[in-house]
PDB file of N, CA and C in Angstrom:
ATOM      1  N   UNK A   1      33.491  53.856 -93.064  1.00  0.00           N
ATOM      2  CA  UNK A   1      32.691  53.143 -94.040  1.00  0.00           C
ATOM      3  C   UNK A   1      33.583  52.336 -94.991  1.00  0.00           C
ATOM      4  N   UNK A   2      34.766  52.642 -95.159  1.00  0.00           N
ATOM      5  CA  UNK A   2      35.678  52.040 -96.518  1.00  0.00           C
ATOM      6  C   UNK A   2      36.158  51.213 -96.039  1.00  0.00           C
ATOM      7  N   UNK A   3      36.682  51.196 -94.492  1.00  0.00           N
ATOM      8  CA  UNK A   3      36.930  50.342 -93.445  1.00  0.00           C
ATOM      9  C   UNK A   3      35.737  49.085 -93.547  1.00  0.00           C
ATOM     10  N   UNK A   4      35.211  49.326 -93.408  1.00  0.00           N
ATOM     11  CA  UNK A   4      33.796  48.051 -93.225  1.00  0.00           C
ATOM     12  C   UNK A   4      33.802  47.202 -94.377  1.00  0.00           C
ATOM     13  N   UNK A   5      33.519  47.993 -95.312  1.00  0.00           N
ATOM     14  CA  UNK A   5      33.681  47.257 -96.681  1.00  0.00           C
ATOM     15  C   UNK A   5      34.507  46.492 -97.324  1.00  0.00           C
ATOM     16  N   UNK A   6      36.016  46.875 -96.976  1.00  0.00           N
ATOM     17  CA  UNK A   6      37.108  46.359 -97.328  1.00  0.00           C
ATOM     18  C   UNK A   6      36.916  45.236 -96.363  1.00  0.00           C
ATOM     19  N   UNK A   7      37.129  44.939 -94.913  1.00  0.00           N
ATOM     20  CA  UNK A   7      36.892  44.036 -94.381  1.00  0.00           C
ATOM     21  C   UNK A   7      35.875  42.769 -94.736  1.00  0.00           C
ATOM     22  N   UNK A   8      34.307  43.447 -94.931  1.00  0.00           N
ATOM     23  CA  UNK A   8      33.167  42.911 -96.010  1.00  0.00           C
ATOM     24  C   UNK A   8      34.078  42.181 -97.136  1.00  0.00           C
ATOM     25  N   UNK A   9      34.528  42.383 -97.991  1.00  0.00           N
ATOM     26  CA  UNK A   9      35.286  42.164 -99.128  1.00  0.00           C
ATOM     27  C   UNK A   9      36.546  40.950 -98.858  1.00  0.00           C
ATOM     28  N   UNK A  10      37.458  41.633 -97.978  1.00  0.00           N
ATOM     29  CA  UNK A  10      38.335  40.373 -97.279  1.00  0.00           C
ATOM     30  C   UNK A  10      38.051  39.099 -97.140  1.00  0.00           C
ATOM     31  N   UNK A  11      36.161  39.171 -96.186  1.00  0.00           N
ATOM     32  CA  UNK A  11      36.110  38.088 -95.933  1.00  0.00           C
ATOM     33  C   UNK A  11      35.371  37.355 -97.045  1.00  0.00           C
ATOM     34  N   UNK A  12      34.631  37.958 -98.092  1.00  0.00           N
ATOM     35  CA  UNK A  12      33.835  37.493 -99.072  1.00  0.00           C
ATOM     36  C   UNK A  12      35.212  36.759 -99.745  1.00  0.00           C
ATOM     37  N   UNK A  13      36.243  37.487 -99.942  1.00  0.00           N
ATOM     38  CA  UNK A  13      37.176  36.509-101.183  1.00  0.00           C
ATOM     39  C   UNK A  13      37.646  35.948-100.434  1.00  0.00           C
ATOM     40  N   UNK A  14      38.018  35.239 -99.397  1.00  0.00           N
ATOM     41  CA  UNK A  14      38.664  34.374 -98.502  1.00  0.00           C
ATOM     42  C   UNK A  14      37.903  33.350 -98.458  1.00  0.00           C
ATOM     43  N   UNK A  15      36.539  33.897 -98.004  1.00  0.00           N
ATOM     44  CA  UNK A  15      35.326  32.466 -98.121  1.00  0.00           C
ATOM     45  C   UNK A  15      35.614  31.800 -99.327  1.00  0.00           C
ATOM     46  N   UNK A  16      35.057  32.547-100.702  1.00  0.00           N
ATOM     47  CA  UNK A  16      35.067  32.100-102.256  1.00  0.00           C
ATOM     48  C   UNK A  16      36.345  30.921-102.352  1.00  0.00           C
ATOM     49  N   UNK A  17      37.786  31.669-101.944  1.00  0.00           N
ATOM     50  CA  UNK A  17      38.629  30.588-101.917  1.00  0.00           C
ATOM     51  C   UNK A  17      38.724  29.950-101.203  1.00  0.00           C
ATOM     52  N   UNK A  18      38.585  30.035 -99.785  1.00  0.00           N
ATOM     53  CA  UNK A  18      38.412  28.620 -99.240  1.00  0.00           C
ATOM     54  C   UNK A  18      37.763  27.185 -99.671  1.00  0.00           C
ATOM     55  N   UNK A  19      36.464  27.791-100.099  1.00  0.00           N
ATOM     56  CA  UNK A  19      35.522  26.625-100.472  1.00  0.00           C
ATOM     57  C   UNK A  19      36.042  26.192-102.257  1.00  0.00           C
ATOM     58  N   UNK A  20      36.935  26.804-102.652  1.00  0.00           N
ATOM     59  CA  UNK A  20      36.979  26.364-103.840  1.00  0.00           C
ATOM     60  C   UNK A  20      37.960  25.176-103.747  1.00  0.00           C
ATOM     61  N   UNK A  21      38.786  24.854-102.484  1.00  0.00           N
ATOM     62  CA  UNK A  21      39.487  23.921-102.473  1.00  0.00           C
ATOM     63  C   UNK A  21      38.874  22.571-102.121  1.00  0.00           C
ATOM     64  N   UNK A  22      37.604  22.745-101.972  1.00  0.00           N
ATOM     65  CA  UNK A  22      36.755  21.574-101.155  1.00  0.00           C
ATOM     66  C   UNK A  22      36.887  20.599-102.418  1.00  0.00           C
ATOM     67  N   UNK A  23      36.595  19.289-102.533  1.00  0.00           N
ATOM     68  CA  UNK A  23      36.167  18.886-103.541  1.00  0.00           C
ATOM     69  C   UNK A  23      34.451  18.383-103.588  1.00  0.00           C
ATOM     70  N   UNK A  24      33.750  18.416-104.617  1.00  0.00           N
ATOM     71  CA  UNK A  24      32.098  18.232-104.826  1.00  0.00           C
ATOM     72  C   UNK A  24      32.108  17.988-105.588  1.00  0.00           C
ATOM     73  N   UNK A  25      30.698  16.963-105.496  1.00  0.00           N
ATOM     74  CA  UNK A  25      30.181  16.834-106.825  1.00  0.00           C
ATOM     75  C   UNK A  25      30.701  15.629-107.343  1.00  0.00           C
ATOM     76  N   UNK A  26      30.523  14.941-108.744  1.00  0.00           N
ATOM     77  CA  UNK A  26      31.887  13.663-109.024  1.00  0.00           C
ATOM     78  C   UNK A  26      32.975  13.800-109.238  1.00  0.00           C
ATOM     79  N   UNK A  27      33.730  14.761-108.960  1.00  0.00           N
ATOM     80  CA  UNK A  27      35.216  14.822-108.842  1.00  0.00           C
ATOM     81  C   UNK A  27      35.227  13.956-107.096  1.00  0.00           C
ATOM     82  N   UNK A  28      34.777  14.715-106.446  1.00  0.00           N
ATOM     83  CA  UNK A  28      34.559  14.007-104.863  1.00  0.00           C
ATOM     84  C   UNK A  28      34.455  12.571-104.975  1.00  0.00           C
ATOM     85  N   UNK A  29      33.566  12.354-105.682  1.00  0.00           N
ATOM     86  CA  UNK A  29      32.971  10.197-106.003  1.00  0.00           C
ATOM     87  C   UNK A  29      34.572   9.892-106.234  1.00  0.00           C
ATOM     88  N   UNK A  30      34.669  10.586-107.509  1.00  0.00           N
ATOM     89  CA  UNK A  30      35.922   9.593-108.381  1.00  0.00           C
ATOM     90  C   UNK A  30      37.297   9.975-107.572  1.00  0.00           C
ATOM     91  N   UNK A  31      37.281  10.839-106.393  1.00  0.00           N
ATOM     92  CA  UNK A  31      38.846  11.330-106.178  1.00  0.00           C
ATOM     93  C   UNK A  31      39.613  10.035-105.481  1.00  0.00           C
ATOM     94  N   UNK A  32      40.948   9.786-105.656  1.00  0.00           N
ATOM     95  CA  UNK A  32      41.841   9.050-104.938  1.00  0.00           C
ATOM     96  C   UNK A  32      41.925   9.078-103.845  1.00  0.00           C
ATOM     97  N   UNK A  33      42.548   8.317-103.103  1.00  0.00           N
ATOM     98  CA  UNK A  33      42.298   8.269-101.833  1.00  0.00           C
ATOM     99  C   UNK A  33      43.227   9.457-101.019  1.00  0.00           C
ATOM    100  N   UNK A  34      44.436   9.457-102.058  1.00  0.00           N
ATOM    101  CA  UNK A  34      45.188  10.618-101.985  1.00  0.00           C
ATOM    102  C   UNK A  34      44.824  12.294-101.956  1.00  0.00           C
ATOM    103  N   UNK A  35      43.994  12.204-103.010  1.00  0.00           N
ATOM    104  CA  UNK A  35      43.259  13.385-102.904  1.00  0.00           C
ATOM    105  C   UNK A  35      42.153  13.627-101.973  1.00  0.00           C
ATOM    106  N   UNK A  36      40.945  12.594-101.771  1.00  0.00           N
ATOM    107  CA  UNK A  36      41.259  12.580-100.615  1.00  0.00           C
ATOM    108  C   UNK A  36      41.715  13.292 -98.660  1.00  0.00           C
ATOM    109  N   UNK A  37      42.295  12.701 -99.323  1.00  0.00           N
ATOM    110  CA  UNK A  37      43.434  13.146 -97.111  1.00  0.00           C
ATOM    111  C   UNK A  37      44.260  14.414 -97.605  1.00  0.00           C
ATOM    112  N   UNK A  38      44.082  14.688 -98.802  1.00  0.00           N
ATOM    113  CA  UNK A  38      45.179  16.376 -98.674  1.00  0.00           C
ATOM    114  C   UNK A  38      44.378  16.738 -97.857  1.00  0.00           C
ATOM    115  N   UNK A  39      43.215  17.141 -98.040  1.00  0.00           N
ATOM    116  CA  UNK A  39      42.602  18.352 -96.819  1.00  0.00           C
ATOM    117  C   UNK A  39      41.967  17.887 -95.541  1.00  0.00           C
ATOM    118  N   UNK A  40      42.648  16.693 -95.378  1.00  0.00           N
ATOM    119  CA  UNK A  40      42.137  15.743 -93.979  1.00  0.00           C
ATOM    120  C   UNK A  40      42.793  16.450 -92.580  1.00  0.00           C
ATOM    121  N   UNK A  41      42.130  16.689 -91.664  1.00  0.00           N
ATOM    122  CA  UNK A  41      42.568  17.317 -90.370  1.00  0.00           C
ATOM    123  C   UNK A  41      43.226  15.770 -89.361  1.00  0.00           C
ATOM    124  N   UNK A  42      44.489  15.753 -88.691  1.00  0.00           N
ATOM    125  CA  UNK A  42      45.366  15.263 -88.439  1.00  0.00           C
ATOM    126  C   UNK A  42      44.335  14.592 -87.505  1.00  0.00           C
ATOM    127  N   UNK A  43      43.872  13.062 -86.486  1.00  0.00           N
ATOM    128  CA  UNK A  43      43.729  12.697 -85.341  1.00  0.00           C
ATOM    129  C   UNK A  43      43.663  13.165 -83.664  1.00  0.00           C
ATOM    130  N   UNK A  44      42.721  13.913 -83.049  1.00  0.00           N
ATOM    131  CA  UNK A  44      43.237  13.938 -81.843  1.00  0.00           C
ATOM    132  C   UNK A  44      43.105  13.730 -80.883  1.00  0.00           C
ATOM    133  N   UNK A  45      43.829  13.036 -80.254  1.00  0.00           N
ATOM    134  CA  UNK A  45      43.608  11.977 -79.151  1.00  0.00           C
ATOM    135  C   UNK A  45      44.639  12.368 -77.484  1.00  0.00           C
ATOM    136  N   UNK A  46      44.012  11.941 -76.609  1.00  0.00           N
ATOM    137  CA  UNK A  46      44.513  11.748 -75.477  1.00  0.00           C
ATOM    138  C   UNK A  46      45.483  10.633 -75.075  1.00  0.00           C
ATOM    139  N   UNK A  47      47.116  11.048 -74.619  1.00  0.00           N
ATOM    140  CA  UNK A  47      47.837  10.137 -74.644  1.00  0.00           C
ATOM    141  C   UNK A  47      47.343   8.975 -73.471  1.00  0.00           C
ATOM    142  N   UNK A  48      47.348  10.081 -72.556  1.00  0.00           N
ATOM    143  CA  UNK A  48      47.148   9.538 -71.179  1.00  0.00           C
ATOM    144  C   UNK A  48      45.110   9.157 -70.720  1.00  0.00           C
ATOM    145  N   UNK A  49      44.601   8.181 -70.851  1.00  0.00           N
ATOM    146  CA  UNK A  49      42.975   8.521 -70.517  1.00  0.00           C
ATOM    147  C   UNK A  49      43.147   9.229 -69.409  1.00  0.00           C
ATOM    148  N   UNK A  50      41.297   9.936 -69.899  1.00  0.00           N
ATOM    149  CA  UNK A  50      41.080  10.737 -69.097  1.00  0.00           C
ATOM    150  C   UNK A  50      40.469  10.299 -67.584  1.00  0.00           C
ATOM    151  N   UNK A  51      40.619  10.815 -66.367  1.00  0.00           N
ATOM    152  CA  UNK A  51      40.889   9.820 -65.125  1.00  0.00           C
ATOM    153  C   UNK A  51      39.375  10.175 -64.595  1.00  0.00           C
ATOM    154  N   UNK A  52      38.829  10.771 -64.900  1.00  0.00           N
ATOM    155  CA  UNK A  52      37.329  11.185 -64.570  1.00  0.00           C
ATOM    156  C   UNK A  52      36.210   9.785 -65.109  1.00  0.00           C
ATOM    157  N   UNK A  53      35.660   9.397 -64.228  1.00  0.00           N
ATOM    158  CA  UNK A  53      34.553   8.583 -64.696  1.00  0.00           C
ATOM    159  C   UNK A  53      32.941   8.916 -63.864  1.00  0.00           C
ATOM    160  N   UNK A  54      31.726   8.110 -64.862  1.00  0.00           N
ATOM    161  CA  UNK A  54      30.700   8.606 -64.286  1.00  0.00           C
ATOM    162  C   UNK A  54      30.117  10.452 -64.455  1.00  0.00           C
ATOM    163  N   UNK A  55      29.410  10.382 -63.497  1.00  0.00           N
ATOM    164  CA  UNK A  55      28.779  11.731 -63.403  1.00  0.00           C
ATOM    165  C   UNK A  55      29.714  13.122 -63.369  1.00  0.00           C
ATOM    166  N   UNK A  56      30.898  12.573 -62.854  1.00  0.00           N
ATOM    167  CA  UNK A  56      31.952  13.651 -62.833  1.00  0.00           C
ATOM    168  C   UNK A  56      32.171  13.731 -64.445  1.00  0.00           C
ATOM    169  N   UNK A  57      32.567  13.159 -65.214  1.00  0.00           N
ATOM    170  CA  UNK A  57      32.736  13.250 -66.415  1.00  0.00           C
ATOM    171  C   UNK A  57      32.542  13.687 -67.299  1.00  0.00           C
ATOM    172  N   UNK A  58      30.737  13.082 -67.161  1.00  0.00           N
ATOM    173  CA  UNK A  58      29.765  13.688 -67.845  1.00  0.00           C
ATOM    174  C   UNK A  58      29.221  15.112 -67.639  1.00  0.00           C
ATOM    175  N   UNK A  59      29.372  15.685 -66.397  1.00  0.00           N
ATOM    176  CA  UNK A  59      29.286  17.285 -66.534  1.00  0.00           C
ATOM    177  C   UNK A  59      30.278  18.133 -66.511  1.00  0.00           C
ATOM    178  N   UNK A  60      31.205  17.592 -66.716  1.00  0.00           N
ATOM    179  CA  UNK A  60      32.676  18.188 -66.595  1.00  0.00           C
ATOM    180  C   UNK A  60      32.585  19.176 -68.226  1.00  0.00           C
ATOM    181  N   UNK A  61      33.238  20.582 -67.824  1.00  0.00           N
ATOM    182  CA  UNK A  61      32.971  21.768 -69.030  1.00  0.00           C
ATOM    183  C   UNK A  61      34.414  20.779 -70.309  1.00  0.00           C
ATOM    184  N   UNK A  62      33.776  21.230 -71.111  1.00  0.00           N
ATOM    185  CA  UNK A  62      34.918  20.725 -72.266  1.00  0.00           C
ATOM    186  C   UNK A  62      36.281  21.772 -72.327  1.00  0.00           C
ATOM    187  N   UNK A  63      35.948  23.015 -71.795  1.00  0.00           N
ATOM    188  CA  UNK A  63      37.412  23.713 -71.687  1.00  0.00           C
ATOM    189  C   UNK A  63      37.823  23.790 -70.593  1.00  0.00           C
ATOM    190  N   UNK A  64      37.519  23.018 -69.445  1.00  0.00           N
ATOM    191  CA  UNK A  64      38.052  21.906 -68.164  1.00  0.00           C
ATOM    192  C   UNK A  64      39.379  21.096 -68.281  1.00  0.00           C
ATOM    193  N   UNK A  65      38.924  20.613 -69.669  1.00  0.00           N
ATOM    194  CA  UNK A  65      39.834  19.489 -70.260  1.00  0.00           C
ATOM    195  C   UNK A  65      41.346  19.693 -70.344  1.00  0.00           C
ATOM    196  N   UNK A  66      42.109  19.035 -70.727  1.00  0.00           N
ATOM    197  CA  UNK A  66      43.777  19.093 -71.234  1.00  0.00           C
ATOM    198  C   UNK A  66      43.595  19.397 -72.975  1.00  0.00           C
ATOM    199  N   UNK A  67      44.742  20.031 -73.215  1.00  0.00           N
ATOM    200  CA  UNK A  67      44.698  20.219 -74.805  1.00  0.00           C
ATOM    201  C   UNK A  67      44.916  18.167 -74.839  1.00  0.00           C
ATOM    202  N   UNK A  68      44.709  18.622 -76.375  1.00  0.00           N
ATOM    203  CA  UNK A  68      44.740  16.958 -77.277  1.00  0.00           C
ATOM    204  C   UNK A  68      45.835  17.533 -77.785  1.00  0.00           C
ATOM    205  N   UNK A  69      46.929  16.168 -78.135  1.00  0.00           N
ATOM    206  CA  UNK A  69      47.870  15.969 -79.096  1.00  0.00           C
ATOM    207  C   UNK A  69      47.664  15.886 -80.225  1.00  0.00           C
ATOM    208  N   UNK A  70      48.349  16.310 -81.445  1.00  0.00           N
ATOM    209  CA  UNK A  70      47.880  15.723 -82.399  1.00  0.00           C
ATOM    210  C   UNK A  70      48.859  14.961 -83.104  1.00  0.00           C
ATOM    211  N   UNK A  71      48.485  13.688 -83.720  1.00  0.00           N
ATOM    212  CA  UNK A  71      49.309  12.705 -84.142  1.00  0.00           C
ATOM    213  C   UNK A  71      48.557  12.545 -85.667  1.00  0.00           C
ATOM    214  N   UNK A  72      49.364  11.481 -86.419  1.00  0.00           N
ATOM    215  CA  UNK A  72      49.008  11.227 -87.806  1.00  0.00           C
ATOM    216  C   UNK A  72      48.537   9.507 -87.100  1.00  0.00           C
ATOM    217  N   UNK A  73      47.739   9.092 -87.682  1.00  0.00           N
ATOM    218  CA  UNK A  73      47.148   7.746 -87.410  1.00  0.00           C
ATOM    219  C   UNK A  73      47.187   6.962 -88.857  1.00  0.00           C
ATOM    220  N   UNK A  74      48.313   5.818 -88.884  1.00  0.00           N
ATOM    221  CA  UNK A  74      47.751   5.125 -90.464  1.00  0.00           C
ATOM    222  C   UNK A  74      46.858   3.568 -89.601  1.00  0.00           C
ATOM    223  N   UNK A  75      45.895   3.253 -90.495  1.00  0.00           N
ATOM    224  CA  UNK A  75      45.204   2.754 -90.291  1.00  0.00           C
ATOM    225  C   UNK A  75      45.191   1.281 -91.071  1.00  0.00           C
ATOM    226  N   UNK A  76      46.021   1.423 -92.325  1.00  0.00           N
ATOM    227  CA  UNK A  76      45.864   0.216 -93.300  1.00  0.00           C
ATOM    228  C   UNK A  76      47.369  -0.015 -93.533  1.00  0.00           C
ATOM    229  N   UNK A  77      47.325  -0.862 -93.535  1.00  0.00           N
ATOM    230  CA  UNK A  77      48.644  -1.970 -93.873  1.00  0.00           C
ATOM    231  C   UNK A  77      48.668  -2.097 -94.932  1.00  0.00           C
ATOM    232  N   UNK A  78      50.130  -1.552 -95.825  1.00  0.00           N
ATOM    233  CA  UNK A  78      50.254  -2.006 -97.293  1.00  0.00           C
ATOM    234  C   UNK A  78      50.705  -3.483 -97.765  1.00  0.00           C
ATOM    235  N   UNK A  79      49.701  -3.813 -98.486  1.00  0.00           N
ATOM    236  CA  UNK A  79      50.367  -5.550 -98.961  1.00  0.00           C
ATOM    237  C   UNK A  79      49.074  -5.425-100.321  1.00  0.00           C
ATOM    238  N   UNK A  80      49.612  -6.740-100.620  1.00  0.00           N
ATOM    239  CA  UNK A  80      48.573  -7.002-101.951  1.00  0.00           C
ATOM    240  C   UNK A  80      47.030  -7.350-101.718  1.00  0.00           C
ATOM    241  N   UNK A  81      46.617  -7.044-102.196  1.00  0.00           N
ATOM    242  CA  UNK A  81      45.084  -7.691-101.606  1.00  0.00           C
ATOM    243  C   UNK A  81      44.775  -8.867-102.979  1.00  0.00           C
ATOM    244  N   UNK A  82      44.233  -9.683-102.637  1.00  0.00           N
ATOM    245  CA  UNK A  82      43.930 -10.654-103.325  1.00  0.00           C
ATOM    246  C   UNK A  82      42.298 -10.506-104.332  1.00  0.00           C
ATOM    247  N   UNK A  83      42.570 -10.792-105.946  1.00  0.00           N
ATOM    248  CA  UNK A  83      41.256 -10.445-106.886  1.00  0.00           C
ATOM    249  C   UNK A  83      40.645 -11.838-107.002  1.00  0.00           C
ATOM    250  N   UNK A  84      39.533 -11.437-107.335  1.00  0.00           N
ATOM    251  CA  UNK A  84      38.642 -12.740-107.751  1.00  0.00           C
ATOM    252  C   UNK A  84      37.835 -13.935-107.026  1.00  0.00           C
ATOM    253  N   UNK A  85      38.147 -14.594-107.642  1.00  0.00           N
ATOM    254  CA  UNK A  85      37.489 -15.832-106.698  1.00  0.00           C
ATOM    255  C   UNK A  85      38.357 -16.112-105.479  1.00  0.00           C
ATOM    256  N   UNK A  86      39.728 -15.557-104.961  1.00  0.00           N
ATOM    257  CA  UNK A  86      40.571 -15.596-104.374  1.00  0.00           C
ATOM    258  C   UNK A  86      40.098 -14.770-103.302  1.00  0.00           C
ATOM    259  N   UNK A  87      39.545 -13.188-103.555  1.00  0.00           N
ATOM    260  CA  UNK A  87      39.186 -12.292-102.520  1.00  0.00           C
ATOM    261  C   UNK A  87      37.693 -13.057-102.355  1.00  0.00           C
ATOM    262  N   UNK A  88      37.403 -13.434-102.922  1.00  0.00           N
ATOM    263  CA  UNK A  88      35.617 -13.853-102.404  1.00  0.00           C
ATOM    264  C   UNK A  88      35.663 -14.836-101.630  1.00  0.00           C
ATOM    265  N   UNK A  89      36.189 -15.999-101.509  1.00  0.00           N
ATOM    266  CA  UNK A  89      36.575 -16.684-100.647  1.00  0.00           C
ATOM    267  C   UNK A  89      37.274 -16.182 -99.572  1.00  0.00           C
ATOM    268  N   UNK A  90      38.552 -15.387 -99.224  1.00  0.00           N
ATOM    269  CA  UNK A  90      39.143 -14.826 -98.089  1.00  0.00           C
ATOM    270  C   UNK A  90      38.261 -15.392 -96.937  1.00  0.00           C
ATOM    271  N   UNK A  91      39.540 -15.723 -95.812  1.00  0.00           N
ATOM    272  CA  UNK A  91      38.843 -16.211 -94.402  1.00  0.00           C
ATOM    273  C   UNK A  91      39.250 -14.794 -93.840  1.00  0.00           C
ATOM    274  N   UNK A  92      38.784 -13.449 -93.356  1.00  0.00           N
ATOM    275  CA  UNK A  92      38.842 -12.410 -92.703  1.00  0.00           C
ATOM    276  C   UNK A  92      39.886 -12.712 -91.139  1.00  0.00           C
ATOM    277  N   UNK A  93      39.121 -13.793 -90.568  1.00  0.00           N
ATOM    278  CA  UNK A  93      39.950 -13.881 -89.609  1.00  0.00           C
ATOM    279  C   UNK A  93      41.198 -14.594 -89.441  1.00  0.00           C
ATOM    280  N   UNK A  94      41.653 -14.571 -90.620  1.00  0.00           N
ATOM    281  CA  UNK A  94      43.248 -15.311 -91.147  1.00  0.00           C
ATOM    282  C   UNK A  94      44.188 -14.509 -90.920  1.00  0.00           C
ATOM    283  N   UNK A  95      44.940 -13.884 -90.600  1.00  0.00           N
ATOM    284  CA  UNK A  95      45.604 -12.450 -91.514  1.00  0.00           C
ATOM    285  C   UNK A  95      47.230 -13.082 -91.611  1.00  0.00           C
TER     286      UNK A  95
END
């Protein structure tokens, strides 16, 4: 019985802190982009595609599969971005 409980208990304060790292609420609205991706889970992708197409594919079991790699993916290019009547005008397909 003390066994059960303690376990009971383990997982109750593990939950409590887990979720206390989440962010909610307007801290979430207003957080940086930095804050953000701290608790962002890494990209994971297949180096090689997968060689199955069609019906084979589609019923193929998901633990059939190859593990995924995991990589960091940046997505945005640092440079200045342009304010004002300068960004409102922008031709998008300029770069």
């Amino acid at each position: 019985m003390k066994r059960s409980v303690l376990l009971l208990a383990t997982m109750v304060v593990s939950a409590e802190g887990f979720t206390q790292s989440k962010l909610k609420g307007p801290r979430a609205k207003n957080a940086t982009a930095v804050e953000l991706a701290a608790n962002a889970l890494p990209i994971k992708f297949y180096e090689i595609p997968f060689g199955l197409k069609g019906p084979e594919a589609k019923n193929l079991k998901i633990w059939e599969k190859a593990a995924a790699e995991t990589k960091t993916v940046y997505v945005r290019r640092d440079r200045d971005l342009p304010k004002g009547p300068k960004a409102k005008n922008k031709k998008v397909w300029k770069d």
